[in-house]
Protein backbone atom coordinates (compact mmCIF):
# COMPACT_ATOMS: atom_id res chain seq x y z
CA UNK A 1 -8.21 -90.55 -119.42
CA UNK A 2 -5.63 -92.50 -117.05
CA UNK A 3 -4.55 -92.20 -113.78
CA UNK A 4 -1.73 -89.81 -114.47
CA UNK A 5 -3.84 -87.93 -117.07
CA UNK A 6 -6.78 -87.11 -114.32
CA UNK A 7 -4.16 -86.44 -111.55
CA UNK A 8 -2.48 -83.38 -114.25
CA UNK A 9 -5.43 -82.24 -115.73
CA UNK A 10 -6.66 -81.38 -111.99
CA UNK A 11 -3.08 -80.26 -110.64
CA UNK A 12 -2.18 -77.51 -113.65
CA UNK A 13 -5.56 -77.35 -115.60
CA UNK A 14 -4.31 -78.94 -118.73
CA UNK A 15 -2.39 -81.98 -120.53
CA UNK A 16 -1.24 -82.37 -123.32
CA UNK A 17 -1.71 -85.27 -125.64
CA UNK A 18 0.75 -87.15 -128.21
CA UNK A 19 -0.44 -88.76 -131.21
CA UNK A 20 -4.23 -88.21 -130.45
CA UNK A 21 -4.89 -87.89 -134.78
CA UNK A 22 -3.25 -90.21 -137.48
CA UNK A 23 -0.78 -89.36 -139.55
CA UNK A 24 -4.02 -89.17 -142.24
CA UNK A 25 -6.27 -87.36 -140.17
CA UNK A 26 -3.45 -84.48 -139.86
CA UNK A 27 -2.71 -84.67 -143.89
CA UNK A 28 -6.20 -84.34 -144.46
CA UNK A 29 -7.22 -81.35 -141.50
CA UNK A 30 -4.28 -79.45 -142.83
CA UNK A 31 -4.93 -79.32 -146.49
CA UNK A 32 -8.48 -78.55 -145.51
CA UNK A 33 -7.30 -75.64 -143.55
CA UNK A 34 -5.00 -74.51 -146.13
CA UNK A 35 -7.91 -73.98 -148.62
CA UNK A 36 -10.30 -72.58 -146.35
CA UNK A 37 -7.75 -69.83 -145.23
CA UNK A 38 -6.84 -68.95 -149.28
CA UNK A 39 -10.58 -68.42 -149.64
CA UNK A 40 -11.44 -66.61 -146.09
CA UNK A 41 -8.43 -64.31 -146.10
CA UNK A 42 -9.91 -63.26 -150.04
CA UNK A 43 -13.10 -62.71 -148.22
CA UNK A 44 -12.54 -61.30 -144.84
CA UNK A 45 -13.03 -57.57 -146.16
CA UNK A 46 -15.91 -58.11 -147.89
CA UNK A 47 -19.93 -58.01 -147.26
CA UNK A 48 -21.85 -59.23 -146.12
CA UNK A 49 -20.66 -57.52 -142.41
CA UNK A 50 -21.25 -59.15 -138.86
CA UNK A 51 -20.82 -57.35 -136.01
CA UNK A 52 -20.55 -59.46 -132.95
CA UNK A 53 -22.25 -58.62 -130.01
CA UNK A 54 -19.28 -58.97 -127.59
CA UNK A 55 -16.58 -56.70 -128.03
CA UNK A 56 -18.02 -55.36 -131.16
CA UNK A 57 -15.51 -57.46 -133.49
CA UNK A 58 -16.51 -57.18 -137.26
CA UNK A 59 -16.47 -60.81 -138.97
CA UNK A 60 -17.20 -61.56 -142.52
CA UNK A 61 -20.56 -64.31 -143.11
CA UNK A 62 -19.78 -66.13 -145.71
CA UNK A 63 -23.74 -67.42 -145.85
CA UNK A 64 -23.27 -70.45 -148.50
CA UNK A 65 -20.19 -71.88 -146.83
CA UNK A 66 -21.61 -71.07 -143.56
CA UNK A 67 -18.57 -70.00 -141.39
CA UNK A 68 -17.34 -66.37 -140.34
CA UNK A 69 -14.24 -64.72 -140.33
CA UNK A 70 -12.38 -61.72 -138.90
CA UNK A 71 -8.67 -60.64 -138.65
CA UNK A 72 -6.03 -60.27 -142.11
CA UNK A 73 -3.44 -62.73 -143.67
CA UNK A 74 -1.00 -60.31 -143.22
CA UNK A 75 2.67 -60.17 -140.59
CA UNK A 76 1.50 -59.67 -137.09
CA UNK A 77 -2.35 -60.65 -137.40
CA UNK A 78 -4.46 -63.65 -137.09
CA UNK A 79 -7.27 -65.22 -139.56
CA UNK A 80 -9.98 -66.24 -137.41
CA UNK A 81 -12.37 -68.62 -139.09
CA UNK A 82 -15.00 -69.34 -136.99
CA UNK A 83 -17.66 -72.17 -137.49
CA UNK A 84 -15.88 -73.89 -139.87
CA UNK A 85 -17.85 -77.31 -139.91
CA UNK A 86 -20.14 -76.07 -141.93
CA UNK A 87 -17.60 -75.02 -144.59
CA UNK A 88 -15.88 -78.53 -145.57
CA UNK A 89 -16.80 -82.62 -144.54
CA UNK A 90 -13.32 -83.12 -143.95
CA UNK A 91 -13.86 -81.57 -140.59
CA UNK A 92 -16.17 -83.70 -139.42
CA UNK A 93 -13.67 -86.71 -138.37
CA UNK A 94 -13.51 -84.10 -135.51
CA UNK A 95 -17.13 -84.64 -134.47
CA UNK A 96 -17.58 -87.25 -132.18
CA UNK A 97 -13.89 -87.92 -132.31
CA UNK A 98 -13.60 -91.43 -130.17
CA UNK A 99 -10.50 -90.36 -128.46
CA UNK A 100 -11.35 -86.85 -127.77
CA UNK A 101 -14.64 -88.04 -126.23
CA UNK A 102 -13.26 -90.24 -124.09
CA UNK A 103 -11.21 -87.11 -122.78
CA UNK A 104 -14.29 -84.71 -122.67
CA UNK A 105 -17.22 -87.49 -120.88
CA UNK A 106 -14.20 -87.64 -117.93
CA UNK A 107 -14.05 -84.03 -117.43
CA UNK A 108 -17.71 -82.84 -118.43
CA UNK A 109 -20.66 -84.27 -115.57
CA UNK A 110 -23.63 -83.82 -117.54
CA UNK A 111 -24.14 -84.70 -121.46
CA UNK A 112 -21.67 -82.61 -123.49
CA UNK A 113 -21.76 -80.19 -126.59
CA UNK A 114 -19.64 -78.58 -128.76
CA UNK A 115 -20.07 -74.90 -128.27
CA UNK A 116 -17.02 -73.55 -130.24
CA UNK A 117 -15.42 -74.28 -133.03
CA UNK A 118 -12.30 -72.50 -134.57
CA UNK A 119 -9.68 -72.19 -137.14
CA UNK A 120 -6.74 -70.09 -135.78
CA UNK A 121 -4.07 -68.98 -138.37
CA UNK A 122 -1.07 -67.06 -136.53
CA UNK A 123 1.16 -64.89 -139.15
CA UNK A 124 4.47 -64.37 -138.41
CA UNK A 125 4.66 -61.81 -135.50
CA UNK A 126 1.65 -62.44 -133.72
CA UNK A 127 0.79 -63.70 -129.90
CA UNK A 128 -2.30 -63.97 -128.74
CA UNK A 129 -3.14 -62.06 -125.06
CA UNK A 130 -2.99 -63.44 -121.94
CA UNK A 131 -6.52 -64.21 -120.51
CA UNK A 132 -8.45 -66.05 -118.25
CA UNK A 133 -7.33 -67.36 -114.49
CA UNK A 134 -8.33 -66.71 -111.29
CA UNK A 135 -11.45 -66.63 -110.08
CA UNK A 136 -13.28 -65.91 -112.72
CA UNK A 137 -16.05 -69.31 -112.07
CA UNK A 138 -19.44 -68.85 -114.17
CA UNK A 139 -19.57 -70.54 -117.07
CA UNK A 140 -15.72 -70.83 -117.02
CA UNK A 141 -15.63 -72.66 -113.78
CA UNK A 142 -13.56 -75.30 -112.94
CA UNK A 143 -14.72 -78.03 -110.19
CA UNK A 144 -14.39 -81.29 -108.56
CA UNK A 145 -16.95 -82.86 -106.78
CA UNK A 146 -18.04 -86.50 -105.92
CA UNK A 147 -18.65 -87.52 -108.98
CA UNK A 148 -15.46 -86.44 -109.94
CA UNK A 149 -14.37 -83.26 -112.93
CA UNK A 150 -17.35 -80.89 -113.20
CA UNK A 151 -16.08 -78.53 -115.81
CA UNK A 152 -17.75 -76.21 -117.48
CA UNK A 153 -16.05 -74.79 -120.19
CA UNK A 154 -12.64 -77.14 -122.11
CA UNK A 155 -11.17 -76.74 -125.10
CA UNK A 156 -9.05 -79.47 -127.22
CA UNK A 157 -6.38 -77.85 -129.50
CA UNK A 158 -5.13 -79.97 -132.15
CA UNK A 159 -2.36 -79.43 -134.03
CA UNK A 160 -1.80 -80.29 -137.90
CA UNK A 161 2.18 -79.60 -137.80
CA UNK A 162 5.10 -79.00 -134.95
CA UNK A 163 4.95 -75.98 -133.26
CA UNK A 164 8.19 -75.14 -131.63
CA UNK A 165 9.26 -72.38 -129.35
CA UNK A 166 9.82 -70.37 -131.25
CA UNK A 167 6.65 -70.66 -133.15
CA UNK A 168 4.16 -68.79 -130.78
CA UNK A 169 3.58 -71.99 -128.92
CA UNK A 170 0.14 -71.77 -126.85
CA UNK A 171 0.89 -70.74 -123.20
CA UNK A 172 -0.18 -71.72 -119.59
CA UNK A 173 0.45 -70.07 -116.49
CA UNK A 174 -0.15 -73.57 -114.35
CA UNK A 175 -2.36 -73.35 -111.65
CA UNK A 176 -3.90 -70.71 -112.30
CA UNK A 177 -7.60 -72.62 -112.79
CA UNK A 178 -7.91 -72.92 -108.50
CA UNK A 179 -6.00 -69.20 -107.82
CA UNK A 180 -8.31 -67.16 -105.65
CA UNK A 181 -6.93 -64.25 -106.55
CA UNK A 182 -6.58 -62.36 -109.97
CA UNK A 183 -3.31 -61.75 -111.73
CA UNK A 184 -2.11 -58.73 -110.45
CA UNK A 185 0.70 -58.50 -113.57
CA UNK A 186 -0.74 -55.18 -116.01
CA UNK A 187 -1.13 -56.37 -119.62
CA UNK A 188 -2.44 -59.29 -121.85
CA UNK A 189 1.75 -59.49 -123.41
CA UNK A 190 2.46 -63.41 -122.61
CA UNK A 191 6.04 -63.00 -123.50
CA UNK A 192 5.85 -61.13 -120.49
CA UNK A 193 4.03 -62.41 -117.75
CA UNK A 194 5.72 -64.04 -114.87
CA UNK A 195 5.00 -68.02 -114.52
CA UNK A 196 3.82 -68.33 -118.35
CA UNK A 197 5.51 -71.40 -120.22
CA UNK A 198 5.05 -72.44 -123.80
CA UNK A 199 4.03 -75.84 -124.72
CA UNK A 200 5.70 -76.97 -127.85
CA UNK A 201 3.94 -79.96 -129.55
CA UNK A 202 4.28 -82.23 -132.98
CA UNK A 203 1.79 -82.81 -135.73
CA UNK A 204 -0.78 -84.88 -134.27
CA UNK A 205 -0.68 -83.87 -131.01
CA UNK A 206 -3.51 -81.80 -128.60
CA UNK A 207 -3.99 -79.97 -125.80
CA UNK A 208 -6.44 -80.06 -123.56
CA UNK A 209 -7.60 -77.66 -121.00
CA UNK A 210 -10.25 -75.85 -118.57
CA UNK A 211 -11.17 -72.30 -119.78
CA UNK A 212 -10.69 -71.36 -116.12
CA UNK A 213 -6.78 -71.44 -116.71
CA UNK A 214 -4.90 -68.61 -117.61
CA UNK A 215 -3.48 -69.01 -121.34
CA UNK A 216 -2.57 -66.98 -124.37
CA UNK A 217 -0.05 -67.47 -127.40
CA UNK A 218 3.32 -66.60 -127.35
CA UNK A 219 4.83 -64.05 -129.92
CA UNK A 220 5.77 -66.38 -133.23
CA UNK A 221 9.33 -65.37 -134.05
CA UNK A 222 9.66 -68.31 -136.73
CA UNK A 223 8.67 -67.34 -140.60
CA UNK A 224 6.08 -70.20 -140.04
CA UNK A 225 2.25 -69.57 -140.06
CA UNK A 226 1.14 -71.21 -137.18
CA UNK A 227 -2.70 -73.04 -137.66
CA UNK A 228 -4.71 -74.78 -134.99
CA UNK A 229 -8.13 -76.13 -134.66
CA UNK A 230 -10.19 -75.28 -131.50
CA UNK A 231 -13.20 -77.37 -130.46
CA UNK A 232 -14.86 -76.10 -126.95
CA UNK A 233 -17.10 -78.34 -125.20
CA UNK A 234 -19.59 -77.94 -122.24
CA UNK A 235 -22.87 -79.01 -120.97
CA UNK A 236 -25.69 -79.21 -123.39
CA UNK A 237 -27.07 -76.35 -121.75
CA UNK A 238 -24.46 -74.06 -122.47
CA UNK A 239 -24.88 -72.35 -126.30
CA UNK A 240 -22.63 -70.79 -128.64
CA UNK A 241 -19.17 -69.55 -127.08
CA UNK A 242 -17.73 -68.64 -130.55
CA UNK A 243 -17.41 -64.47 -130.83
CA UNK A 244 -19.66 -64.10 -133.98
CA UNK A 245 -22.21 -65.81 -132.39
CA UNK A 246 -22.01 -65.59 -128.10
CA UNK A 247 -25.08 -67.17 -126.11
CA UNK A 248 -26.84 -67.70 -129.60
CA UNK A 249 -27.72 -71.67 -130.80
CA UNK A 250 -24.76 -73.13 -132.64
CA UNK A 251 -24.83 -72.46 -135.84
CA UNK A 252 -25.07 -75.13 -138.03
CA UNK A 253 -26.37 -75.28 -141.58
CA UNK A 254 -28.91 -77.76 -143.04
CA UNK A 255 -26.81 -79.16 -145.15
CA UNK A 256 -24.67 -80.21 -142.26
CA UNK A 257 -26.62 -81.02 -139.85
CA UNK A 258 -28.17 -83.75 -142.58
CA UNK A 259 -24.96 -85.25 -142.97
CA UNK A 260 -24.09 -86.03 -139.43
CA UNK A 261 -24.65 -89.04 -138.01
CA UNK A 262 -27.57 -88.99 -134.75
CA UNK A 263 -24.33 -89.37 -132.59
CA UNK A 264 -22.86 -86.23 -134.21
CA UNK A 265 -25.84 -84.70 -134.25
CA UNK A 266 -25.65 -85.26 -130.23
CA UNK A 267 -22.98 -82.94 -130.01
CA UNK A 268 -24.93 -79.72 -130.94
CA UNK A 269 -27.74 -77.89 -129.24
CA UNK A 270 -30.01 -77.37 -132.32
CA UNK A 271 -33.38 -77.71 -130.33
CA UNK A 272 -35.74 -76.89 -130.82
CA UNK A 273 -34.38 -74.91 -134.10
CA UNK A 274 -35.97 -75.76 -137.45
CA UNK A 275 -33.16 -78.49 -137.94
CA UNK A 276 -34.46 -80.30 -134.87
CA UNK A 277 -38.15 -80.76 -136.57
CA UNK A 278 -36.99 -81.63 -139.73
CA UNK A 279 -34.24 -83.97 -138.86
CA UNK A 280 -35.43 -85.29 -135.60
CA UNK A 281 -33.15 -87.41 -133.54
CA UNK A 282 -32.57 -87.31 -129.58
CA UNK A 283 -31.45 -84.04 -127.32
């Protein structure tokens, strides 16, 4: 993270990144999430049910795949899949990604973990609501101290083809991680909302910012599904921040957990869970 990088990450509470996957890496992520999403939006209706504990949302568990998913494949909706690691190895050029870590150990004091993980599929249609911003602090908080960032919760969007603006770009009001005050503008609509730019991107490119920021998605008015991967990161501490599972361990199956490496295994809490003991390896 350079000079320029640090100085506006802390000024606006996000950059974004060019080039940050290979032109491979993007073939590979997006064919991956093109088969995922034929067999989650076949699947999304069906048992067995999962009812999240925040907000009551409804997800499908696909159990042998391991990942859940909620929403419809349908004009105006989103396909959520969340925990999607477990579901294909093609993902896991993602874990322990050298230049997102060197990103995430700048802006993340003590030993970080991935605490969310998810596939976002926008139909034509759809925004996503304003949220976040202000003082909001907890496990969202944004700081700065001697040492330098002390962020809680980040996320790194990357993006597996262009999004333009009129694709539902994702959205920033800047600033908004150090406001002391809330927004005082009624409604989630970011199309809306005084201050809120788009951020239009290419394949290959990510975004990184502080949870503490207010953000959202911007209506897509192209006939182009819009797909994104969303990784969250955070202090080892911190556990699951996906819906389906809030405040739980990360969910991680066996099967995937045993084909990490111990640095990859690093990135998730999984102690002292049953994959801990039987694996081993240092948390």
């Amino acid at each position: 993270m350079n000079e320029i990088e640090q100085y506006e990450f802390d000024r606006v509470g996000y950059i974004t990144i060019p080039g940050l996957l290979t032109e491979d890496q993007v073939g590979n992520l997006a064919a991956a999430i093109d088969a995922l999403e034929e067999e989650a939006a076949g699947r999304v209706a069906q048992s067995p049910r999962w009812t999240s504990a925040i907000g009551q949302f409804e997800y499908h568990h696909n159990v042998e795949r391991g990942y859940y998913v909620n929403g419809a494949r349908e004009t105006g909706n989103t396909l959520m899949i969340e925990d999607f690691f477990n579901a294909d190895p093609v993902f896991d050029v993602l874990v322990d990604h050298a230049p997102t870590m060197s990103y995430i150990h700048a802006i993340v004091q003590e030993r970080p973990t991935i605490n969310n993980s998810e596939i976002r599929i926008r139909y034509p249609g759809n925004q996503t609501g304003t949220h976040m911003g202000g003082p909001i602090g907890g496990k969202h908080r944004y700081g700065y101290n001697q040492g330098g960032f002390d962020c809680m919760m980040v996320r790194m969007v990357y993006f597996v083809h262009d999004v333009g603006p009129e694709d539902g770009p994702f959205c920033v009001v800047p600033a908004t991680h150090k406001s002391n005050m809330k927004s005082p503008y009624q409604g989630t609509d970011p199309d809306k909302e005084p201050g809120m730019i788009g951020l239009p991107v290419e394949a290959g490119d990510c975004i990184l910012f502080t949870e503490n920021l207010r953000h959202g998605g911007l209506t897509n008015l192209s006939n182009t599904t819009r797909k994104t991967i969303h990784v969250g990161y955070g202090p080892f501490w911190m556990k699951s921040q996906n819906i389906a599972t809030m405040d739980e361990d990360q969910y991680i199956l066996p099967e995937t957990y045993a084909r990490f490496t111990p640095e990859q295994r690093q990135l998730f809490r999984a102690w002292p869970t049953t994959l801990e003991r039987e694996f081993g390896g240092n948390h």
